[in-house]
C-alpha atoms as a PDB file:
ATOM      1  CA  UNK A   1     113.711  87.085 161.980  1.00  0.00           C
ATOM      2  CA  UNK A   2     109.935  88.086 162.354  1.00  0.00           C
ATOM      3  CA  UNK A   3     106.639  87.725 160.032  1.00  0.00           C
ATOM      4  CA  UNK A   4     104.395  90.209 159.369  1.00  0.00           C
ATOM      5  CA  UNK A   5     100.932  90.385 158.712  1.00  0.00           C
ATOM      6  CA  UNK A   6      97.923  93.210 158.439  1.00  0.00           C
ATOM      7  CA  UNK A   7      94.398  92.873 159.443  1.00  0.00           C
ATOM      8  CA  UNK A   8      91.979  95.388 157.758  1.00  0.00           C
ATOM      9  CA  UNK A   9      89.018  95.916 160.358  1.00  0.00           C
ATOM     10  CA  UNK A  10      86.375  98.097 159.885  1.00  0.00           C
ATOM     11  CA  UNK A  11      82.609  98.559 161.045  1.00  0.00           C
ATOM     12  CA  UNK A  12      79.780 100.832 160.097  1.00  0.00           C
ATOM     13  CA  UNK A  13      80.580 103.732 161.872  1.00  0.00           C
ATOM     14  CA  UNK A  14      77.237 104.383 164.296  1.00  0.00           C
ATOM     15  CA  UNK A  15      78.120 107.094 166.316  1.00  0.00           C
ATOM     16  CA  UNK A  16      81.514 107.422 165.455  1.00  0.00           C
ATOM     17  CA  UNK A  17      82.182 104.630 167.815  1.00  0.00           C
ATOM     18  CA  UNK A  18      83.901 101.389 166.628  1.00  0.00           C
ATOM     19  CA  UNK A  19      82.902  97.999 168.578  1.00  0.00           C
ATOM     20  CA  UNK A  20      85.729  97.283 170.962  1.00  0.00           C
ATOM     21  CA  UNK A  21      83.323  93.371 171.654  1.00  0.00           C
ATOM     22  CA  UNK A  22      84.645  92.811 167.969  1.00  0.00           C
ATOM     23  CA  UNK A  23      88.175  94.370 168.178  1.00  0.00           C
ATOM     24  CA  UNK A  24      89.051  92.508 171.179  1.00  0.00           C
ATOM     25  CA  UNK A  25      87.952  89.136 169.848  1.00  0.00           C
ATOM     26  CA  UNK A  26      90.290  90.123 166.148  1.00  0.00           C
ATOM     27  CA  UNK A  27      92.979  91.021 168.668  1.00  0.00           C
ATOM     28  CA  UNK A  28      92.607  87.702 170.806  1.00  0.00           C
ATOM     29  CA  UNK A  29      92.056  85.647 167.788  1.00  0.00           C
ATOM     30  CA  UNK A  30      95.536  86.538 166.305  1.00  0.00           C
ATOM     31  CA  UNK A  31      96.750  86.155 169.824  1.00  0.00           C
ATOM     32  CA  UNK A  32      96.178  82.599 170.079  1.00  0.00           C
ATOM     33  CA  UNK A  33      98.110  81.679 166.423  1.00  0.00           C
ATOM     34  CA  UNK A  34     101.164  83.123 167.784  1.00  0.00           C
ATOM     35  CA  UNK A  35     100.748  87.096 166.562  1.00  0.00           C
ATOM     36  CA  UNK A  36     101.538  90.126 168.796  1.00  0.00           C
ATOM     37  CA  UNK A  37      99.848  93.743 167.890  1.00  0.00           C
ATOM     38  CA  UNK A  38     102.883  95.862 166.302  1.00  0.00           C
ATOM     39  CA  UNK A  39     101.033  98.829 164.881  1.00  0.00           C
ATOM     40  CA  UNK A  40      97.507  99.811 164.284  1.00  0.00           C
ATOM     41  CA  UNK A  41      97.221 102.813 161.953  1.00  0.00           C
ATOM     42  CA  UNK A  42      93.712 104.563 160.637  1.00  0.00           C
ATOM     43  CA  UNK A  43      92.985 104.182 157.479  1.00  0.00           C
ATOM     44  CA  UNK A  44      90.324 104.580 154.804  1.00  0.00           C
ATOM     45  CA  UNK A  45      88.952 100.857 154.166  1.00  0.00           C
ATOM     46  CA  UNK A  46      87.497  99.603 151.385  1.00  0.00           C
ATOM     47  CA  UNK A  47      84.182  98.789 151.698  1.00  0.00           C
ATOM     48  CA  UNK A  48      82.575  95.421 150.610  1.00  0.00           C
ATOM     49  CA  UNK A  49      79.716  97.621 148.553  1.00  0.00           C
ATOM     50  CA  UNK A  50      80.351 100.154 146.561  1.00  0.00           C
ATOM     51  CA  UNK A  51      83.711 101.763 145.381  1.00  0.00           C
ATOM     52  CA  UNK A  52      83.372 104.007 148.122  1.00  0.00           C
ATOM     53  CA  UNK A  53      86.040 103.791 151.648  1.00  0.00           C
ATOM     54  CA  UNK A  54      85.351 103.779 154.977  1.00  0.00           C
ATOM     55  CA  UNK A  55      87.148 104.721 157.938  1.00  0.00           C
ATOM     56  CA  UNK A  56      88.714 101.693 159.476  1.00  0.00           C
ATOM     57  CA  UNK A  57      91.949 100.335 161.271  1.00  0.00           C
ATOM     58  CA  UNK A  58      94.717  98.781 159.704  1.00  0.00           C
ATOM     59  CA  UNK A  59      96.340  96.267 162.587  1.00  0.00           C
ATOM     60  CA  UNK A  60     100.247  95.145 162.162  1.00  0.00           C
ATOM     61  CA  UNK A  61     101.000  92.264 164.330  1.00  0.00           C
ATOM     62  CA  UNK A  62     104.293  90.225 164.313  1.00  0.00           C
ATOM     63  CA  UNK A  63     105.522  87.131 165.038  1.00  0.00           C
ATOM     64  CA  UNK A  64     109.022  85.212 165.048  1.00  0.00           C
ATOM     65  CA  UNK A  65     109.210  83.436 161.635  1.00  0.00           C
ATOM     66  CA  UNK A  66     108.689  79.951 161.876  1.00  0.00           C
ATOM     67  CA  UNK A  67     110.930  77.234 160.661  1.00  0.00           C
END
């Protein structure tokens, strides 16, 4: 049996170039609690601001369920 979960990551797009410094540390960061990278899929994010979307990642990781 696995868990699921899905990380929304997005950054202001300068350049058309997202900040692999800040994807790496999301990646490691889910890493440590136990989570493995399953799927990532691109996808309009919403923003913080505005009702507008931005282009973004949506990251799948898994993990055995615990317990």
């Amino acid at each position: 049996m696995y868990e699921y979960k899905v990380v929304s990551f997005r950054e202001s797009l300068i350049g058309d170039a997202l900040d692999g410094d800040k994807l790496e540390k999301t990646l490691n960061k889910q890493a440590e609690d136990g989570w493995a990278l399953k799927a990532v899929t691109a996808a309009d994010v919403k923003g913080r601001i505005g009702p507008g979307a931005v282009e973004g990642l949506l990251l799948t990781f898994e993990r055995p369920r615990q317990g």
